[in-house]
PDB file of N, CA and C in Angstrom:
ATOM      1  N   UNK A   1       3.952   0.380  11.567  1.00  0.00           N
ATOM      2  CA  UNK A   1       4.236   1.235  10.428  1.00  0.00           C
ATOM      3  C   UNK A   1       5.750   1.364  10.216  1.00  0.00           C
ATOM      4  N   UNK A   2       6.687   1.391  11.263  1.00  0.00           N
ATOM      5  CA  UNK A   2       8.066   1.671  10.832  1.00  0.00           C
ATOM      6  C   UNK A   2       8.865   0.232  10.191  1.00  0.00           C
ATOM      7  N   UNK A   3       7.776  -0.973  10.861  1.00  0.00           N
ATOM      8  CA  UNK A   3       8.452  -2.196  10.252  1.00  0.00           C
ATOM      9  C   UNK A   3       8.070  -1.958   8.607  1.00  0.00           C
ATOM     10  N   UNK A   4       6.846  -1.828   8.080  1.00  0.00           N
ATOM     11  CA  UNK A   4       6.795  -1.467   6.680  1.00  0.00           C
ATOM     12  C   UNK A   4       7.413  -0.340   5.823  1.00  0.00           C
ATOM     13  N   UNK A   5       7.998   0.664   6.363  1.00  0.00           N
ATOM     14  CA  UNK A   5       8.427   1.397   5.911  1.00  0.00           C
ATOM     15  C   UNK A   5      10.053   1.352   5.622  1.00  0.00           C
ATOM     16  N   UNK A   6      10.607   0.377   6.649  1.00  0.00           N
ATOM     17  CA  UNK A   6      11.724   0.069   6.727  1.00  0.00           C
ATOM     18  C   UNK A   6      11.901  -0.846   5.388  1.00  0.00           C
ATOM     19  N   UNK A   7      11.082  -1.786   5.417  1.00  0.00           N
ATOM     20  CA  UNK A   7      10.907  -2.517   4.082  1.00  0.00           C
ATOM     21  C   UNK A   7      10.795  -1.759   2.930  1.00  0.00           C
ATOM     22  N   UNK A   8       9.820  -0.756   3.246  1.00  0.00           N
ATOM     23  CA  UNK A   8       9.291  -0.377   1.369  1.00  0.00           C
ATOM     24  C   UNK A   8       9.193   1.385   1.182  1.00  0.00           C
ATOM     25  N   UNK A   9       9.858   1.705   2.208  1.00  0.00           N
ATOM     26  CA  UNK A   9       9.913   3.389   1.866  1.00  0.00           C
ATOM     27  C   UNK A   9      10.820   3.575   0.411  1.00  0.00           C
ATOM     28  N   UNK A  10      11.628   3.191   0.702  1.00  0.00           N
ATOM     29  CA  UNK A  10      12.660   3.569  -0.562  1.00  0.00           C
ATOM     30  C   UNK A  10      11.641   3.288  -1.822  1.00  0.00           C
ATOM     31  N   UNK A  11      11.213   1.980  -2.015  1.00  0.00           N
ATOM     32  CA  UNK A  11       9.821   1.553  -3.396  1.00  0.00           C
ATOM     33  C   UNK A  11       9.164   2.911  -3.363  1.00  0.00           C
ATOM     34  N   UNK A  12       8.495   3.426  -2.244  1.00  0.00           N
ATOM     35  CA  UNK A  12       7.679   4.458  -2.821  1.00  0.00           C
ATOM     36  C   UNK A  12       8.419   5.422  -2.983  1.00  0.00           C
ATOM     37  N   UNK A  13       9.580   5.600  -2.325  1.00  0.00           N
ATOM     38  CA  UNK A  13      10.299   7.203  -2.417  1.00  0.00           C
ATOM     39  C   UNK A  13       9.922   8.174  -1.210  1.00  0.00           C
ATOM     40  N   UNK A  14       9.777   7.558   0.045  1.00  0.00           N
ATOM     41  CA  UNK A  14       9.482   8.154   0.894  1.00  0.00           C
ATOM     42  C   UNK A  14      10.744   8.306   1.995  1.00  0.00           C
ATOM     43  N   UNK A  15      10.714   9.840   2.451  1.00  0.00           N
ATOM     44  CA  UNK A  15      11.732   9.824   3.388  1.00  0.00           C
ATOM     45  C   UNK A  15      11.787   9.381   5.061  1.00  0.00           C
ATOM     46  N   UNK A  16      10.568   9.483   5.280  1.00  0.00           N
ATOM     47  CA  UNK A  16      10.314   8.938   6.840  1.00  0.00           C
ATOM     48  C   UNK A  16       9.391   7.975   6.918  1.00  0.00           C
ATOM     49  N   UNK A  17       9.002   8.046   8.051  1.00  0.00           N
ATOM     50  CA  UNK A  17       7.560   7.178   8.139  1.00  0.00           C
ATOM     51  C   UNK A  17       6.290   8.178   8.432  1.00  0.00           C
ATOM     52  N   UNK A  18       6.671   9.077   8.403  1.00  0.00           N
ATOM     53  CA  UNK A  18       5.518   9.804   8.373  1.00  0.00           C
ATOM     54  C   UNK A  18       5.093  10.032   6.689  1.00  0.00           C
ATOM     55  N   UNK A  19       6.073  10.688   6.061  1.00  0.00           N
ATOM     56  CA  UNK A  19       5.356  10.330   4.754  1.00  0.00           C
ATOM     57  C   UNK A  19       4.707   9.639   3.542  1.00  0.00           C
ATOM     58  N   UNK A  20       6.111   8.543   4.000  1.00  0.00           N
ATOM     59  CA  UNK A  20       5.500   7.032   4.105  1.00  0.00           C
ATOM     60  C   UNK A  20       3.980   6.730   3.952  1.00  0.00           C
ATOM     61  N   UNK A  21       3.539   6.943   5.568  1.00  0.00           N
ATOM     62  CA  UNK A  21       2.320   6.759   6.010  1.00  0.00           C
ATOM     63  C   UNK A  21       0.950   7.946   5.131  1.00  0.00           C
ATOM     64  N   UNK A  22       1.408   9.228   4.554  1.00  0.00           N
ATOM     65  CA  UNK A  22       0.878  10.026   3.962  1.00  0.00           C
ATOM     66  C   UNK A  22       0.642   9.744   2.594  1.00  0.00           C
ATOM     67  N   UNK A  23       1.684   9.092   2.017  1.00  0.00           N
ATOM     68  CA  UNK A  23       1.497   8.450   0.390  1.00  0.00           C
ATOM     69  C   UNK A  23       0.693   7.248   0.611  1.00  0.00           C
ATOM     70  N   UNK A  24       1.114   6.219   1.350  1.00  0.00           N
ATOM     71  CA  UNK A  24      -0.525   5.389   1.689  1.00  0.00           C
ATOM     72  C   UNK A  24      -1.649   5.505   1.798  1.00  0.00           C
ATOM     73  N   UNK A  25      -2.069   6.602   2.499  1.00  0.00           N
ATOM     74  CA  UNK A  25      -3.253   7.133   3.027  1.00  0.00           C
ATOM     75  C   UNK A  25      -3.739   8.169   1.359  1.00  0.00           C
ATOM     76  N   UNK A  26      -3.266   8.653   0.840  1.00  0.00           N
ATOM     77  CA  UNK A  26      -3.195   9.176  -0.317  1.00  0.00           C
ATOM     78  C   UNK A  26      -3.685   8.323  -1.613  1.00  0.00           C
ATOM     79  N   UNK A  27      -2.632   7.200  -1.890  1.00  0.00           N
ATOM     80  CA  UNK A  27      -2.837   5.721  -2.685  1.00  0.00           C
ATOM     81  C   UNK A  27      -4.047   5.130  -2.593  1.00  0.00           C
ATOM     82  N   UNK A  28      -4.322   4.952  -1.281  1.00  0.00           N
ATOM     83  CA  UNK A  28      -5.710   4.248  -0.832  1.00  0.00           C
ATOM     84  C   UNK A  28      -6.638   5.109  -1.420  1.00  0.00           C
ATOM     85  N   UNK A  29      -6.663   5.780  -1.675  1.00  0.00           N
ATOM     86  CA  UNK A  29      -8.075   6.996  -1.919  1.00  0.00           C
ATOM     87  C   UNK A  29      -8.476   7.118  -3.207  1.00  0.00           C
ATOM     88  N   UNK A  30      -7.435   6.748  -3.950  1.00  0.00           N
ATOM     89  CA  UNK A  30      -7.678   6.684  -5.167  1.00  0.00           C
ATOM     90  C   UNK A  30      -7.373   5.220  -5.795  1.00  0.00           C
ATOM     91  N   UNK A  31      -8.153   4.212  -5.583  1.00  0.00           N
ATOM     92  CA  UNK A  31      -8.078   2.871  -6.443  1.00  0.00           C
ATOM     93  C   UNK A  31      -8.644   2.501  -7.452  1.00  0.00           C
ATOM     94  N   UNK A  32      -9.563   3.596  -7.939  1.00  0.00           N
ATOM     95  CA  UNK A  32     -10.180   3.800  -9.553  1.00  0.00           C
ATOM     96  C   UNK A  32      -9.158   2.809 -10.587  1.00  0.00           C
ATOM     97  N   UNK A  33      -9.788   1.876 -10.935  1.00  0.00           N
ATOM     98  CA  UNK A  33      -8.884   1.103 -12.252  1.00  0.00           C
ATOM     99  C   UNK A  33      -7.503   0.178 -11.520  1.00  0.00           C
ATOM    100  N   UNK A  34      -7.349  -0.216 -10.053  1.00  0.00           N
ATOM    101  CA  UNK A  34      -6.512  -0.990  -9.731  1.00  0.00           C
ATOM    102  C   UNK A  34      -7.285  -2.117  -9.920  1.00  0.00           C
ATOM    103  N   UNK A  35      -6.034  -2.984 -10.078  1.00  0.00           N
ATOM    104  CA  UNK A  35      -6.391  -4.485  -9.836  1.00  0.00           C
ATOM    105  C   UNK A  35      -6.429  -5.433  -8.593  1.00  0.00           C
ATOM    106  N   UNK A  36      -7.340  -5.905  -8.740  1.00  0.00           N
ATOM    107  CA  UNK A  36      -7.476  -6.303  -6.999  1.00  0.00           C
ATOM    108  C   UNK A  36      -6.691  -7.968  -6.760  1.00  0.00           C
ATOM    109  N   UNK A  37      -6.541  -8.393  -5.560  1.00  0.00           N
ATOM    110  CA  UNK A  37      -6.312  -9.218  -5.354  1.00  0.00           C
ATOM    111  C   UNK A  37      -6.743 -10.362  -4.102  1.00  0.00           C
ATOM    112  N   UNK A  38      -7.478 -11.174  -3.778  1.00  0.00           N
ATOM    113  CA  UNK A  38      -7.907 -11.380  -2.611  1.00  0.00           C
ATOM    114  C   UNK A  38      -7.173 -12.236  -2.092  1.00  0.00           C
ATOM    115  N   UNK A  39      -6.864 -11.961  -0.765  1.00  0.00           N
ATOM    116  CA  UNK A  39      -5.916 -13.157   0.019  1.00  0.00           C
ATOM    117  C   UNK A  39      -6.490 -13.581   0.739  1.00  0.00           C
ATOM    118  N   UNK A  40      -6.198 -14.519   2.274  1.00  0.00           N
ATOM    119  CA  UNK A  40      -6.951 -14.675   3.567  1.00  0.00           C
ATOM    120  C   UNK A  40      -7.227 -14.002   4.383  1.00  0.00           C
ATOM    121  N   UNK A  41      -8.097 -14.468   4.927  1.00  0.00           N
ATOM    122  CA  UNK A  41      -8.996 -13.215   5.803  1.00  0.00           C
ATOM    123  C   UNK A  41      -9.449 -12.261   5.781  1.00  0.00           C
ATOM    124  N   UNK A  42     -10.107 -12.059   4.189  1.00  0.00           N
ATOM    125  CA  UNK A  42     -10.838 -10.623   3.832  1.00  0.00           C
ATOM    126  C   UNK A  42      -9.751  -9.941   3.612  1.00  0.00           C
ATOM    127  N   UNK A  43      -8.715 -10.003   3.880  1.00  0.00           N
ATOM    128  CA  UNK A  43      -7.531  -8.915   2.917  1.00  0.00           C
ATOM    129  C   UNK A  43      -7.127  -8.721   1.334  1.00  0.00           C
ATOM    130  N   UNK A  44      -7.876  -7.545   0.905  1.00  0.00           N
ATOM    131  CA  UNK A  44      -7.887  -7.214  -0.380  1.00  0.00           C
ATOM    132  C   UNK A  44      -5.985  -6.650  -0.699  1.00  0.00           C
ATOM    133  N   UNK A  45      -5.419  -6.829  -2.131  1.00  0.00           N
ATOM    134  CA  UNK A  45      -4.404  -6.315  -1.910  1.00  0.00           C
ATOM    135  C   UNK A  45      -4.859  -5.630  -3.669  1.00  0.00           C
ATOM    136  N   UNK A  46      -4.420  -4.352  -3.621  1.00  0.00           N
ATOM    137  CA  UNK A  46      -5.267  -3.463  -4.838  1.00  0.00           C
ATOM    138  C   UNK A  46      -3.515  -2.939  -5.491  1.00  0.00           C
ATOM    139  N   UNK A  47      -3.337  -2.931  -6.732  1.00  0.00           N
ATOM    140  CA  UNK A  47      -2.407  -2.612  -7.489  1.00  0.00           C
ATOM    141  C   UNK A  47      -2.685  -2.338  -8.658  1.00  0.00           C
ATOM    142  N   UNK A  48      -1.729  -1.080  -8.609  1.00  0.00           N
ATOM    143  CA  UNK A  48      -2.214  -0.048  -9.981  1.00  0.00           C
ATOM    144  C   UNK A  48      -1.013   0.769 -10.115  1.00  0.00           C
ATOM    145  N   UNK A  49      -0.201   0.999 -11.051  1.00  0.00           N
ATOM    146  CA  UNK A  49       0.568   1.756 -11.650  1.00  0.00           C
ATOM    147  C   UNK A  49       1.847   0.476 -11.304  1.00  0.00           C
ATOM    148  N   UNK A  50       2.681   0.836 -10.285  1.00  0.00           N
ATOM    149  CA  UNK A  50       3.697  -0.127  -9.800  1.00  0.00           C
ATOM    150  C   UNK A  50       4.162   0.030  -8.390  1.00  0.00           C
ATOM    151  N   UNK A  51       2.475   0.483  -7.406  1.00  0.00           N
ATOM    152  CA  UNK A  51       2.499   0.595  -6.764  1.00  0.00           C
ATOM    153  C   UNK A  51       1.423  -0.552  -6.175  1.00  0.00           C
ATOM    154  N   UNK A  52       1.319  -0.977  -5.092  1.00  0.00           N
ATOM    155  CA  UNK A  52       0.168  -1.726  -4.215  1.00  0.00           C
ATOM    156  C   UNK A  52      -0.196  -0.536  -2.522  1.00  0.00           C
ATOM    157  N   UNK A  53      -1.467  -1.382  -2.296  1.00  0.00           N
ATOM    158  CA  UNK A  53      -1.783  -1.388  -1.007  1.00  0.00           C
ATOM    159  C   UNK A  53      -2.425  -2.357  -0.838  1.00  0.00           C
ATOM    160  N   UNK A  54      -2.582  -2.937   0.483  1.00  0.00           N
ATOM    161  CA  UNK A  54      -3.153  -4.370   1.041  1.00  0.00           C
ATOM    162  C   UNK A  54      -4.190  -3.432   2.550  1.00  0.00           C
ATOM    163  N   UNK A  55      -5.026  -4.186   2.292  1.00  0.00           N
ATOM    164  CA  UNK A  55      -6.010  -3.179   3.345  1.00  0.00           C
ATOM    165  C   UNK A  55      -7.415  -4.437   4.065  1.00  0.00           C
ATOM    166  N   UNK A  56      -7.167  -4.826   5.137  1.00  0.00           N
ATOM    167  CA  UNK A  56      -8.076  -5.671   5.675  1.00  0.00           C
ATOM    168  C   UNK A  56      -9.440  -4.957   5.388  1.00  0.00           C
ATOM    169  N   UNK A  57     -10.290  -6.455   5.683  1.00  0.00           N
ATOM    170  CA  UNK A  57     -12.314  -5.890   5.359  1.00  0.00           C
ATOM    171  C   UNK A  57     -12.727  -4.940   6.092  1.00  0.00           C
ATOM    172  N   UNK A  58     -11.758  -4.208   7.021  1.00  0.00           N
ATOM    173  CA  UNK A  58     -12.743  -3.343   7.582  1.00  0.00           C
ATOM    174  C   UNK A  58     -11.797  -1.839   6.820  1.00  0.00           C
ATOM    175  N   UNK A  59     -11.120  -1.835   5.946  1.00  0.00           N
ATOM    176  CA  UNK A  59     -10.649  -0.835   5.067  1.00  0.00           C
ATOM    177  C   UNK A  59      -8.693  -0.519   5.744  1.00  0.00           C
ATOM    178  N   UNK A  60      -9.104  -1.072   7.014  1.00  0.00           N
ATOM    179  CA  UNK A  60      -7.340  -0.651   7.448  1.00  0.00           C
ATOM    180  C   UNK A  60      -6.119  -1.356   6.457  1.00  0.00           C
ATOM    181  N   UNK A  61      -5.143   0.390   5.945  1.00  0.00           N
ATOM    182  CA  UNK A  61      -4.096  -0.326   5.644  1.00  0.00           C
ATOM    183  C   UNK A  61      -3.341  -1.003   5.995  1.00  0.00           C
ATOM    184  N   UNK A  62      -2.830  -2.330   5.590  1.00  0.00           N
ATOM    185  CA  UNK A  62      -1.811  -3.155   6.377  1.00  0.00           C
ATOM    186  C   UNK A  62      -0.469  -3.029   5.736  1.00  0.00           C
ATOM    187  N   UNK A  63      -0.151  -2.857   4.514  1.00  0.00           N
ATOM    188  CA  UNK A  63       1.127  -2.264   3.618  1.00  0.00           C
ATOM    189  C   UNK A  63       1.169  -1.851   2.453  1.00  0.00           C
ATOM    190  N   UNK A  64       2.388  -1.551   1.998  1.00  0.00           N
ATOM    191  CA  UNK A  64       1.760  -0.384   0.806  1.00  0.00           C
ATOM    192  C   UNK A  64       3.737  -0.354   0.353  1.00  0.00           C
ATOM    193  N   UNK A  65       2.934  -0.624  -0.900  1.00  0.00           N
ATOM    194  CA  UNK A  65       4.877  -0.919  -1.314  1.00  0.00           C
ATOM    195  C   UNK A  65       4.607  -0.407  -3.290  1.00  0.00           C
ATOM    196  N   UNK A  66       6.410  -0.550  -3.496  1.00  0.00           N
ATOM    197  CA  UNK A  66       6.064  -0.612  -5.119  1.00  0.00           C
ATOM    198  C   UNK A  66       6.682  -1.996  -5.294  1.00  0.00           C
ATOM    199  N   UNK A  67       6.334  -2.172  -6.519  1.00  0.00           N
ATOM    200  CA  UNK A  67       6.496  -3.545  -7.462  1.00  0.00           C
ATOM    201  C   UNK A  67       7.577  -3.013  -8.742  1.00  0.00           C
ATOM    202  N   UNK A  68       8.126  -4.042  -8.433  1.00  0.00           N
ATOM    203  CA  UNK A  68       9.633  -3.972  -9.900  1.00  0.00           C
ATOM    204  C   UNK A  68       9.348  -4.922 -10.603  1.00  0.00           C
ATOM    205  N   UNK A  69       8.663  -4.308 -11.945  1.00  0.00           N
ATOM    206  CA  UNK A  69       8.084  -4.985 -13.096  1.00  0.00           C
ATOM    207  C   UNK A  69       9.206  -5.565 -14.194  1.00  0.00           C
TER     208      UNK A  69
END
């Protein structure tokens, strides 16, 4: 988690990795109307607003970033 956050806290606007990890867990919950994406190995990556999350088949998040459109 701190390697992703190091990457993409600032995208979401997060100050640690704990909240970080709280706006993910948050994001994920609501994917009503994202667009999905399928990669390898059952890893879905779901994007909606100008935000993503990527979450293996058994639902675990693996990262969670924004997108500069």
């Amino acid at each position: 988690i701190k390697y992703h956050f190091a990457r993409h806290g600032k995208q979401v606007s997060a100050e640690d990795v704990w909240q970080y990890l709280r706006k993910s867990v948050a994001f994920a919950r609501n994917l009503r109307g994202a667009r999905t994406s399928e990669l390898e190995f059952g890893i879905t990556r779901f994007m909606k607003s100008d935000y993503y999350v990527i979450k293996d088949k058994a639902g675990k998040i693996l990262s969670f970033g924004g997108e500069k459109i």
